[in-house]
Protein backbone atom coordinates (compact mmCIF):
# COMPACT_ATOMS: atom_id res chain seq x y z
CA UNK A 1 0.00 0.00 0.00
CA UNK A 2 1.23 3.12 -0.47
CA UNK A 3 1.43 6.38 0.45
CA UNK A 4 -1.67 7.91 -1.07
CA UNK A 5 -3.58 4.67 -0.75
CA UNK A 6 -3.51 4.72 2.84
CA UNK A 7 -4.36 8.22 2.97
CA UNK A 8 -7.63 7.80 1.01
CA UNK A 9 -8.60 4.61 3.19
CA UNK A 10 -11.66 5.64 4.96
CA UNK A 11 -11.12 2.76 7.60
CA UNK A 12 -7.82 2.38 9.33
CA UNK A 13 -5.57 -0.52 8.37
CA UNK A 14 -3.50 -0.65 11.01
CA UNK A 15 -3.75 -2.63 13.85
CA UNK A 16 -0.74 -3.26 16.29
CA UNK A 17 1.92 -3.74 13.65
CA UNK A 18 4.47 -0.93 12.84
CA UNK A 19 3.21 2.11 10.92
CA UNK A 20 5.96 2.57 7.87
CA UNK A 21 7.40 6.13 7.11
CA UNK A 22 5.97 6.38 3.83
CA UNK A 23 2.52 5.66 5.68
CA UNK A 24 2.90 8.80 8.14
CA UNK A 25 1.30 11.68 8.25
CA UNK A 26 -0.19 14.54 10.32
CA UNK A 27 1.54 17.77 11.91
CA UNK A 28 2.21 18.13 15.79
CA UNK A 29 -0.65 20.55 16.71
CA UNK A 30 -3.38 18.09 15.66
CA UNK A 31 -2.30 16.23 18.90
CA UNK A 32 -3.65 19.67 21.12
CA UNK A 33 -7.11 18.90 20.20
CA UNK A 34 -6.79 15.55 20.48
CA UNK A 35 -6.14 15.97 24.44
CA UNK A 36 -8.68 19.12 24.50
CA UNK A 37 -11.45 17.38 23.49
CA UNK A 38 -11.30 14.39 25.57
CA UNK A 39 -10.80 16.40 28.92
CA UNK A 40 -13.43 19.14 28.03
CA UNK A 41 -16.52 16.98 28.87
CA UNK A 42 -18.96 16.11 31.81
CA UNK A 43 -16.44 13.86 33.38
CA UNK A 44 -13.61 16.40 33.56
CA UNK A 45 -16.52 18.52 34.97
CA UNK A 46 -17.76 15.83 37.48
CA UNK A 47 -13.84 15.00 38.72
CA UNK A 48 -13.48 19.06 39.38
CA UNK A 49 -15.89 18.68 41.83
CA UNK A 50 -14.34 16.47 43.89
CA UNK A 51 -12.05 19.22 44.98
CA UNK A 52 -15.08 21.24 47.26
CA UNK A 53 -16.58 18.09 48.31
CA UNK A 54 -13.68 16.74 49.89
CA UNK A 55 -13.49 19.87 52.03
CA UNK A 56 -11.30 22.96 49.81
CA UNK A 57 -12.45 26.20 49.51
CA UNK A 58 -12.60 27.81 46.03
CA UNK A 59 -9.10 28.90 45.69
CA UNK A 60 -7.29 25.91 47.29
CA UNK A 61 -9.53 23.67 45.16
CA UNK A 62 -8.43 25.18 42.06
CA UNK A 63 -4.84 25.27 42.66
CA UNK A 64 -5.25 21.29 43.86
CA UNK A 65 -6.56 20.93 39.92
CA UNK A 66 -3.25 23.38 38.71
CA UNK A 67 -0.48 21.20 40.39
CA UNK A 68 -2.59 17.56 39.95
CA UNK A 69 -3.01 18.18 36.43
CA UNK A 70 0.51 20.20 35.74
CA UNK A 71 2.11 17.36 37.12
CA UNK A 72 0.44 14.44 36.32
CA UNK A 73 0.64 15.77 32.70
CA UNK A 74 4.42 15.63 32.14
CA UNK A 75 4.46 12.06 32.30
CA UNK A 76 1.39 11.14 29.85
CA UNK A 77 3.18 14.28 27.48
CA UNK A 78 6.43 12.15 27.48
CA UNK A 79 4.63 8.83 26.54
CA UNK A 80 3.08 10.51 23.66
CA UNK A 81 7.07 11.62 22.11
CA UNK A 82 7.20 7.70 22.01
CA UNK A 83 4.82 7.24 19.43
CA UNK A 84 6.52 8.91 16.37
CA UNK A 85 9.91 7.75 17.11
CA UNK A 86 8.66 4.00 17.85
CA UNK A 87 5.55 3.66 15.66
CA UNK A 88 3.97 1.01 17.21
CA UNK A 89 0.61 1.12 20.26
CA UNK A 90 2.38 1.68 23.70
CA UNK A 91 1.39 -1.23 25.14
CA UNK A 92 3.47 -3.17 22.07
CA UNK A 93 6.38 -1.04 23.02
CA UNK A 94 5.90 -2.33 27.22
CA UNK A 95 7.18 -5.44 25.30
CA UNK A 96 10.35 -4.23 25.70
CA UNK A 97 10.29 -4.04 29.18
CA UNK A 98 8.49 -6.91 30.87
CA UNK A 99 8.46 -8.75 28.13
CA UNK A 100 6.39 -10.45 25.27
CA UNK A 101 3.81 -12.24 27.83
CA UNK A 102 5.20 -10.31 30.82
CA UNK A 103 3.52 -7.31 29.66
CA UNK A 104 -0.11 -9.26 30.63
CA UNK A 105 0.14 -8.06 34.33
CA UNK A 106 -0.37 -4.03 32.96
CA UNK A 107 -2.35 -4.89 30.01
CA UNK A 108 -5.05 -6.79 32.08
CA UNK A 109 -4.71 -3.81 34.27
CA UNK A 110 -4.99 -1.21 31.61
CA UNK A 111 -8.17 -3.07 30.59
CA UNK A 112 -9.37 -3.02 34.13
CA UNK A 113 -8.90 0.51 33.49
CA UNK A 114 -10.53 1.38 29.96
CA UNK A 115 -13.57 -1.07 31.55
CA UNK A 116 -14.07 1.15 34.61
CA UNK A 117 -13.47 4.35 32.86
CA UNK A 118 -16.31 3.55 30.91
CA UNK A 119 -18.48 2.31 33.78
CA UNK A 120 -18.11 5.37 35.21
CA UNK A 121 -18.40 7.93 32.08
CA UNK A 122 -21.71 5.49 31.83
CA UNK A 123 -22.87 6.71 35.04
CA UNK A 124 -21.88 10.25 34.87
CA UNK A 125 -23.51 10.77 31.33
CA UNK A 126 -26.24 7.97 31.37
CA UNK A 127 -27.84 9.48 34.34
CA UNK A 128 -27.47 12.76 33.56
CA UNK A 129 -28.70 12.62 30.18
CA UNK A 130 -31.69 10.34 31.11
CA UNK A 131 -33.05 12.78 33.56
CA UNK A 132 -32.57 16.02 31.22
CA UNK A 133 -33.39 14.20 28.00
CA UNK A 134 -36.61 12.37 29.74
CA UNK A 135 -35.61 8.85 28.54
CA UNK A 136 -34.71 5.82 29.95
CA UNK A 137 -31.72 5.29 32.20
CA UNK A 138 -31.27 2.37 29.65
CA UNK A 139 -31.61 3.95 26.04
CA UNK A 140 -29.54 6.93 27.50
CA UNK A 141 -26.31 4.55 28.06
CA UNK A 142 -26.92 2.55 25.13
CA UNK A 143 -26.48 5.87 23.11
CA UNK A 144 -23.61 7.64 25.08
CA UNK A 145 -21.67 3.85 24.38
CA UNK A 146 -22.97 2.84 20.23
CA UNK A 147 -21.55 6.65 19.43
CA UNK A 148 -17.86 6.40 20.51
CA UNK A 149 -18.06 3.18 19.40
CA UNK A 150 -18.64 3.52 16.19
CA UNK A 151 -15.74 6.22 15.79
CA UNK A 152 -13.44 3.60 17.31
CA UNK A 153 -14.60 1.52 14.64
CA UNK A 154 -13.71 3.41 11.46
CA UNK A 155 -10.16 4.21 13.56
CA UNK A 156 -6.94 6.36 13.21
CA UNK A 157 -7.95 8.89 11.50
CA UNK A 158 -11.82 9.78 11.97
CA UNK A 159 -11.07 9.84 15.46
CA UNK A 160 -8.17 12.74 15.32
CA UNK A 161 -10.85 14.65 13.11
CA UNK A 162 -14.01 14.05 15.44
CA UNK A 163 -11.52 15.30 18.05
CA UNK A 164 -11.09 18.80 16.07
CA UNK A 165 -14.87 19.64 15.97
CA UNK A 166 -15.55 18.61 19.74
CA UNK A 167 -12.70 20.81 20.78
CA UNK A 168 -14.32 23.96 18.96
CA UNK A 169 -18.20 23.24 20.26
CA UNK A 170 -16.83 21.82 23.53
CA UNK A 171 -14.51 25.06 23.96
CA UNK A 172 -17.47 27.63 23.05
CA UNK A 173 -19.52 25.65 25.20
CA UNK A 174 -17.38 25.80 28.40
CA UNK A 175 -16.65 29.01 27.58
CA UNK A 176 -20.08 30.55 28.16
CA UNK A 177 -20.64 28.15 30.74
CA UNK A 178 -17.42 29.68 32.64
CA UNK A 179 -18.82 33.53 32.30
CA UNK A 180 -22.73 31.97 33.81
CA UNK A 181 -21.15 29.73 36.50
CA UNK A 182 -18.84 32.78 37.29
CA UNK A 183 -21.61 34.94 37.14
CA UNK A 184 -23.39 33.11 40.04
CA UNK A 185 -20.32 32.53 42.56
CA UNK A 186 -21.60 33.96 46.19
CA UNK A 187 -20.12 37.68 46.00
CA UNK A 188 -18.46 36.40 49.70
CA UNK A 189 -16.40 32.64 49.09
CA UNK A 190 -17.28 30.44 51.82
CA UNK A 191 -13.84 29.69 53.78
CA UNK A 192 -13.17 28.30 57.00
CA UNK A 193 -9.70 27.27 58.65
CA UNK A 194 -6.84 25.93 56.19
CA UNK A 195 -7.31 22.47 54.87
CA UNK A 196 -4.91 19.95 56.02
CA UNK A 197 -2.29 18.54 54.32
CA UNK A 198 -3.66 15.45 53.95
CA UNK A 199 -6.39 16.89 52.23
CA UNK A 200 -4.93 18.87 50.32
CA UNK A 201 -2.66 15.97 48.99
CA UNK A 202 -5.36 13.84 48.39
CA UNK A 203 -7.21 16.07 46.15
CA UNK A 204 -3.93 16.72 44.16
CA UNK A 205 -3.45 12.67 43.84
CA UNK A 206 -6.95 12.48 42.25
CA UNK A 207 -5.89 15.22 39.51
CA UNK A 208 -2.45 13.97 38.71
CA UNK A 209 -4.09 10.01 38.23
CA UNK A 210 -6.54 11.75 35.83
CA UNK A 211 -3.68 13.00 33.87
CA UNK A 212 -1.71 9.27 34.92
CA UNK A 213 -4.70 7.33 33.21
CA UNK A 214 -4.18 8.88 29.88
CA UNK A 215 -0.60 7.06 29.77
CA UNK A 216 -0.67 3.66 29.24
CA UNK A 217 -2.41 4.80 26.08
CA UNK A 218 -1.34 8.52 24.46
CA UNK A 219 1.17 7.02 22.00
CA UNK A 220 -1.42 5.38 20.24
CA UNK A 221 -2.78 8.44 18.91
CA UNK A 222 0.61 10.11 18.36
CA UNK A 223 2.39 6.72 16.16
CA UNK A 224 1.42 8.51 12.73
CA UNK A 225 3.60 11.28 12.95
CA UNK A 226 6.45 11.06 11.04
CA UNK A 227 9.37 9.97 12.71
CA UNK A 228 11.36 12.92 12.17
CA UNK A 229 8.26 15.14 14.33
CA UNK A 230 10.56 17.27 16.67
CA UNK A 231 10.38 15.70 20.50
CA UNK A 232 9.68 19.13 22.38
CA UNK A 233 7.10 20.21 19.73
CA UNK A 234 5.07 16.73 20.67
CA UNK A 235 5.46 17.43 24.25
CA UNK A 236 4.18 20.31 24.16
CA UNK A 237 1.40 20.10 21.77
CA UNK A 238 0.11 16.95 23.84
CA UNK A 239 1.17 18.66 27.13
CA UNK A 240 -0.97 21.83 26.29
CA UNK A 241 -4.21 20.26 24.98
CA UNK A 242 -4.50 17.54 28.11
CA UNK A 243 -2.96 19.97 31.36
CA UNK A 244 -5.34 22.91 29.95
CA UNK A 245 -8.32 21.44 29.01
CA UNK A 246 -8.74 19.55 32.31
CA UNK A 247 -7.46 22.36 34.47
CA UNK A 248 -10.25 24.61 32.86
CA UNK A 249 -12.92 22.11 32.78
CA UNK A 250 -12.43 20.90 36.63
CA UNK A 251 -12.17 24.37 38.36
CA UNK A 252 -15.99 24.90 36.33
CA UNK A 253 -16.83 21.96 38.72
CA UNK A 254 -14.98 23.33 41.50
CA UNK A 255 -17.17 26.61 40.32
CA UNK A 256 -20.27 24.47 39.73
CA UNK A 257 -19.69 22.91 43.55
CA UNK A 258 -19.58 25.77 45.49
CA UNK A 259 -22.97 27.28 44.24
CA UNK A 260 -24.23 23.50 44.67
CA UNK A 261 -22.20 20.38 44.89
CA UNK A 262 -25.83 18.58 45.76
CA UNK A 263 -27.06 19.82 42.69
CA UNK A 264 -23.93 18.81 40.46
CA UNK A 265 -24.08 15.22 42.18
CA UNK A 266 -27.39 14.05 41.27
CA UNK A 267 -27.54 16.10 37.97
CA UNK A 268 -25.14 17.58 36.53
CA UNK A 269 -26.30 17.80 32.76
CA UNK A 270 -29.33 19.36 34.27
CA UNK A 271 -27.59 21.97 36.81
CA UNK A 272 -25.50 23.22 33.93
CA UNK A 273 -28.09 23.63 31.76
CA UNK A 274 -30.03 26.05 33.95
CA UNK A 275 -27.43 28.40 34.31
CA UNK A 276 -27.89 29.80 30.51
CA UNK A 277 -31.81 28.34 29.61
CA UNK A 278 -31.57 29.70 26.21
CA UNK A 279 -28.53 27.59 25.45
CA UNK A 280 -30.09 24.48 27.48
CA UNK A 281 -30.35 22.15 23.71
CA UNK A 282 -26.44 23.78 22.97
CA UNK A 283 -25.77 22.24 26.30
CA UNK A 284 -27.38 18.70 25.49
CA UNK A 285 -25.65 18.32 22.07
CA UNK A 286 -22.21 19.38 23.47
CA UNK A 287 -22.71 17.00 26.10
CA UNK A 288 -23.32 14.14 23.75
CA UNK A 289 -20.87 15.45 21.33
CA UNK A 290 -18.28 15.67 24.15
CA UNK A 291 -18.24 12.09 25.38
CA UNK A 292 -17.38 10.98 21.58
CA UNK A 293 -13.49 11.39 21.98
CA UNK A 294 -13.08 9.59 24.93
CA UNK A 295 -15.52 7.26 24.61
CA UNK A 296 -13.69 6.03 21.57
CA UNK A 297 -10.46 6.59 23.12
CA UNK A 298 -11.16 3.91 25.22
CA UNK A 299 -12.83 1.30 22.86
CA UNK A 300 -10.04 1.53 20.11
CA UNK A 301 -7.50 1.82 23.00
CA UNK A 302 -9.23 -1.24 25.04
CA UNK A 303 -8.83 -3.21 20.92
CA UNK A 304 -5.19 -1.95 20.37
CA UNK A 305 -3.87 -2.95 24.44
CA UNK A 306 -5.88 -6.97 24.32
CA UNK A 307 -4.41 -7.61 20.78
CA UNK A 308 -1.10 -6.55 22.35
CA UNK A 309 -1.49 -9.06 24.80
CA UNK A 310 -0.66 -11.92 23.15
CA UNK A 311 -0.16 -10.92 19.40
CA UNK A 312 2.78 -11.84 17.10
CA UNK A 313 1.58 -10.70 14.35
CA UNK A 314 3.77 -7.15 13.54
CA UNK A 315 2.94 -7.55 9.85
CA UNK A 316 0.82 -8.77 7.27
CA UNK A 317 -3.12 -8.13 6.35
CA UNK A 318 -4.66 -5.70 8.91
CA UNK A 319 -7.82 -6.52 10.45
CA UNK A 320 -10.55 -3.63 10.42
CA UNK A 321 -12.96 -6.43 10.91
CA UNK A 322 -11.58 -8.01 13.86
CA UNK A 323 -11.41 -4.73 15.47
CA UNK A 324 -15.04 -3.94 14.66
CA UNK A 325 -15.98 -7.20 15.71
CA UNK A 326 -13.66 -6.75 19.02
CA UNK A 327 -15.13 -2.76 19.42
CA UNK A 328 -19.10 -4.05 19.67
CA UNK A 329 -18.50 -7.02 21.80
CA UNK A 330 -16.70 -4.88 24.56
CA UNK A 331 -19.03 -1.85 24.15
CA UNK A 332 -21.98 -4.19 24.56
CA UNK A 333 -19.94 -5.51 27.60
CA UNK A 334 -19.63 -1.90 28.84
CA UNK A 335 -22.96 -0.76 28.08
CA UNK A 336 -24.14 -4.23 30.00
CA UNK A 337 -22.03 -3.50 33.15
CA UNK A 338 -23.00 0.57 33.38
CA UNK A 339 -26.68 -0.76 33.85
CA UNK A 340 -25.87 -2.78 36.51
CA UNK A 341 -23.67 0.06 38.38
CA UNK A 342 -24.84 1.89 40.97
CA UNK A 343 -23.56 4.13 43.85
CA UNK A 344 -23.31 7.25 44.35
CA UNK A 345 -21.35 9.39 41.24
CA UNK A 346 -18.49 11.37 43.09
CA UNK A 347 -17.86 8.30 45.09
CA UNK A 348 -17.47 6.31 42.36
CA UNK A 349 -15.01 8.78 40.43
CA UNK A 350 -12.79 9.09 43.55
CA UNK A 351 -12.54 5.15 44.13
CA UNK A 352 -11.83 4.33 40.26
CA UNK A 353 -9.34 7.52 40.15
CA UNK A 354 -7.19 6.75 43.14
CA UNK A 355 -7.17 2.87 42.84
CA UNK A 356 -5.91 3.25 38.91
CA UNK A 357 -3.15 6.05 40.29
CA UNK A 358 -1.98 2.78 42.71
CA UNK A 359 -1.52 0.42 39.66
CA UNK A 360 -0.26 2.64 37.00
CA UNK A 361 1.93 5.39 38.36
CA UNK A 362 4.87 2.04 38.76
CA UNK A 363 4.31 1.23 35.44
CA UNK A 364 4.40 4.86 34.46
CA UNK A 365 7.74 4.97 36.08
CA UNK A 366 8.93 1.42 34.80
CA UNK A 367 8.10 2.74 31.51
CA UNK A 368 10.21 5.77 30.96
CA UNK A 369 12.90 5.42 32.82
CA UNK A 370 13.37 2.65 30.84
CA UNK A 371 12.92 4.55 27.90
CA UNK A 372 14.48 8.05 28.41
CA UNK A 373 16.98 6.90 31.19
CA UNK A 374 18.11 3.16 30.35
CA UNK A 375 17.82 2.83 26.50
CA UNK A 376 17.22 6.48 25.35
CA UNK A 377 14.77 5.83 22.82
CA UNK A 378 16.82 2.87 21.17
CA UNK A 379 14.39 -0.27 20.27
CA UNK A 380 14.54 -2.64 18.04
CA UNK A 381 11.27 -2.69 16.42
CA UNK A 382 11.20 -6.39 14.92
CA UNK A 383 11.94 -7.78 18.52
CA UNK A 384 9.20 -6.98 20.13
CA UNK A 385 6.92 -8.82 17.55
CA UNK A 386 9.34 -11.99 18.91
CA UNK A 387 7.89 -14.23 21.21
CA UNK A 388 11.35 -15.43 22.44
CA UNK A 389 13.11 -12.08 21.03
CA UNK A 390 15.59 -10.13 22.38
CA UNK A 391 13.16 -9.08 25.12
CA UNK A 392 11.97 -12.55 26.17
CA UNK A 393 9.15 -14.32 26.90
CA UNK A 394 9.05 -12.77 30.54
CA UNK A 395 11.12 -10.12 32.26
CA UNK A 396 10.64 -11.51 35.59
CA UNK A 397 12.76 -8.80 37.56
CA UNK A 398 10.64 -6.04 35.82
CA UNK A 399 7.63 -7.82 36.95
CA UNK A 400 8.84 -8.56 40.53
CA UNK A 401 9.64 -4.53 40.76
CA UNK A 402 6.34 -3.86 39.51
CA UNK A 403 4.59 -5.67 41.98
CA UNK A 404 6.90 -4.31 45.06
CA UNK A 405 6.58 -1.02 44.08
CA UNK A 406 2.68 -1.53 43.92
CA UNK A 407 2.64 -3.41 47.48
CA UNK A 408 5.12 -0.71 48.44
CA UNK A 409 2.12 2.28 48.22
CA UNK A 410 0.21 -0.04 50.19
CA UNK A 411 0.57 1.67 53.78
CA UNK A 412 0.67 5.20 52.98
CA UNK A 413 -2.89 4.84 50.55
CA UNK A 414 -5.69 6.77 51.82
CA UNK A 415 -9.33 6.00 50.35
CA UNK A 416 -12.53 5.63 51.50
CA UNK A 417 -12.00 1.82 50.48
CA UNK A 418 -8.88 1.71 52.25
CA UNK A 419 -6.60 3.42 54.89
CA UNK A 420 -3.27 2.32 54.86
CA UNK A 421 -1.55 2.16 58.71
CA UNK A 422 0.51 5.25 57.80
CA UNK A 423 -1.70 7.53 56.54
CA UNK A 424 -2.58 8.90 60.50
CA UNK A 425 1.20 9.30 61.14
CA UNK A 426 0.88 11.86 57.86
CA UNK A 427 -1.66 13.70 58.92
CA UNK A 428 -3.80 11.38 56.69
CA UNK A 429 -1.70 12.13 53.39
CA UNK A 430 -1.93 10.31 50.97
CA UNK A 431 1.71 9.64 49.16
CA UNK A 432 1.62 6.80 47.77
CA UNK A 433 2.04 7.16 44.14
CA UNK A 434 4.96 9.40 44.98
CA UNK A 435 6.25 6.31 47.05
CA UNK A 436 5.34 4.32 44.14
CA UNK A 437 6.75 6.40 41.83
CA UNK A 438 10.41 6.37 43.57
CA UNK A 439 10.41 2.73 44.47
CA UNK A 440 9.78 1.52 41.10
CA UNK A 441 12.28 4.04 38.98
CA UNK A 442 15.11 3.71 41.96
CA UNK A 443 14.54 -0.63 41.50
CA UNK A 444 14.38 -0.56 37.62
CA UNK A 445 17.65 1.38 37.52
CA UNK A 446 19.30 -0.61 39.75
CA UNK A 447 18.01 -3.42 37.82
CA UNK A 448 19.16 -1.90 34.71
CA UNK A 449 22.94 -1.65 35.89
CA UNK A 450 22.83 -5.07 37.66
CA UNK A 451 22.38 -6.51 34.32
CA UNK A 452 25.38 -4.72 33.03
CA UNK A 453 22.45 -2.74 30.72
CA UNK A 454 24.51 0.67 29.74
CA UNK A 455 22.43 3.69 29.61
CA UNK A 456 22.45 4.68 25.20
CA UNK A 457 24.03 7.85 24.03
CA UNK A 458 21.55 10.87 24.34
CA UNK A 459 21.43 12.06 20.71
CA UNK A 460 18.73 14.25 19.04
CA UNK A 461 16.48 16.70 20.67
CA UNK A 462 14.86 14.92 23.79
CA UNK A 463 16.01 11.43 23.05
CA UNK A 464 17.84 9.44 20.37
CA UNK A 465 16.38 8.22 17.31
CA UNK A 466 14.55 4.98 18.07
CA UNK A 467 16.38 1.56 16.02
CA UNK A 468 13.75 1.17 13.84
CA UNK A 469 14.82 -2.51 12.54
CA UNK A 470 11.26 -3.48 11.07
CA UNK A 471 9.16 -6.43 11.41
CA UNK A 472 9.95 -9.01 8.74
């Protein structure tokens, strides 16, 4: 296939294998509204809230969503630099560090993920919508799930340009909604005595694992680039869209929650809506609109990580239908499971927010350290389509520091599912992905040099150019 040919496909060819250079396309700044989009919607909203509920006034809620989401975006921004210089899913390229069936411990996890994710966007929008809408609980989730699937569907490319339109009607959206929700703040901020640290903490662990859950998967959507794309320019783009977008869309919640967290909680769809009635059907259809990106997101994500799992195949015919095949089974799987959720909403965002920041911020840190630190950005492309490669079958010390790193967070986690014995000597902090982040990337390197591994060159702007040996 060629260049043009693959240009004029209407459904993506690719699957997990290798995207060629002649086969690359696409310019850096289509990766802002990529990340725009898919944090502009009700569950960015929703998340915001958290921040008043917990206990924060106005002003220390939103700078908990500045430093959560500042943060936590600098490690799903450097993920994303791996897709043009690797060209393969990240979860392919996880290979290379625990292995060609080692990697089943995060992928099983990163489904976990995608599966609650959309559990919990189910809720969030089902509800919502039903009650505004005045249909079913059941029809409402059935349409918030067929959309985004069907996007995830056609792939690659009808996905980056859905992204483009929901960022402008998303944007103009949020935008009036900002100067309404503003316009109705209590001219006096309710404030009491400084929150503690704990709390404060807590709230800034929930933002930075909304930025954390975006990793195991923002490469995907940056592995058409051409391989020469500029490192920073990548960074930055993807840095930009994702840190912004979710910073502006969760201190609206934080707004929303002061003039009525109650009313946010049990509908937010409808509580937004009555701040500008003449807008009210605007509101609906950016609503709807909005949960395309990362609805689909998450269904071609949830296709590209299980094929990963146990796939060889890094050439040959693609497989559009297995994927479509793959998409409607696991949305109908979703769609089943968000009918039988219940709970209440915030509760449910915490809980699936903090437990995913446990399992993924050591993988996160597995991940690029061995990437930017151990083998700066030098794969060999061909070997991780090799069962018994030069990456193995199963990295066994990268899977043993995975796990101690994860049982390592284990007495300093504080949830309402679970206090760890620690927390009270904190003040009821909660540090454990910053415990998990240093006991996984301090074990890996150590790991690293045990094996006599050298740390590659630095070369290039960020990192080397990746050893692009392709699949044969």
């Amino acid at each position: 296939m060629d260049r043009h040919q693959s240009h004029g496909e209407s459904i993506e060819q690719h699957s997990i294998d290798h995207v060629p250079p002649e086969e690359r396309h696409g310019k850096p700044w289509h990766l802002f509204p990529v990340w725009f989009s898919s944090n502009v919607q009700i569950t960015g909203f929703v998340t915001g809230v958290l921040a008043v509920t917990l206990g924060l006034d106005l002003p220390w809620a939103v700078a908990t969503i500045l430093i959560g989401n500042l943060v936590g975006a600098v490690f799903m921004a450097y993920h994303s630099i791996q897709g043009p210089r690797l060209g393969v899913p990240q979860m392919i390229q996880s290979r290379a560090q625990f292995g060609f069936l080692g990697t089943l411990l995060p992928v099983v996890i990163v489904l976990c993920m995608y599966t609650g994710f959309g559990i919990e966007g189910g809720v969030i929008t089902g509800q919502a919508f039903a009650n505004w809408a005045h249909i079913s609980f059941t029809w409402s989730v059935i349409i918030q799930g067929a959309v985004p699937a069907v996007i995830a569907i056609v792939g690659y490319k009808v996905i980056h340009l859905s992204t483009r339109v929901v960022s402008v009607v998303s944007g103009l959206l949020f935008l009036a909604l900002t100067i309404a929700l503003a316009g109705h703040l209590p001219e006096r901020l309710p404030s009491g005595p400084a929150p503690s640290f704990g709390t404060v903490l807590l709230a800034v662990s929930i933002f930075i694992s909304w930025q954390l859950t975006w990793a195991p998967y923002v490469s995907d959507y940056s592995r058409y680039l051409p391989e020469d794309t500029p490192s920073r320019t990548t960074f930055l783009w993807t840095y930009a869209g994702s840190a912004l977008g979710a910073s502006w869309v969760m201190i609206l919640g934080a707004f929303a929650a002061t003039i009525s967290a109650e009313a946010v909680g049990d509908d937010a769809i409808g509580m937004l809506s009555r701040q500008i009635p003449a807008l009210s059907p605007a509101v609906l259809l950016a609503i709807v609109i909005g949960i395309v990106p990362a609805g689909g997101y998450g269904y071609y994500g949830m296709y590209l990580t299980a094929i990963s799992a146990f796939s060889a195949k890094g050439h040959g015919p693609a497989t559009p239908l297995v994927r479509a095949v793959f998409i409607v089974v696991s949305a109908a799987l979703t769609i089943a499971a968000t009918l039988m959720a219940s709970g209440h909403i915030l509760s449910t965002v915490e809980n699936i927010t903090l437990f995913l920041l446990y399992l993924l911020v050591p993988w996160t840190a597995i991940n690029l350290t061995d990437y930017y630190v151990v083998r700066r950005g030098h794969y060999d492309i061909a070997e991780l389509f090799r069962p018994r490669g030069e990456y193995g079958l199963v990295n066994w010390p990268a899977v043993a520091i995975y796990l101690v790193a994860i049982a390592a967070q284990i007495p300093f986690i504080s949830s309402s599912l679970y206090t760890g014995p620690l927390v009270a000597h904190l003040g009821g902090a909660d540090i454990s992905w910053i415990v998990g982040l240093v006991v996984a990337t301090l074990l890996y390197l150590a790991y690293a040099r045990g094996t006599g591994r050298p740390a590659q060159p630095a070369g290039g702007d960020l990192v080397a150019e990746a050893n692009l040996r392709r699949p044969s």
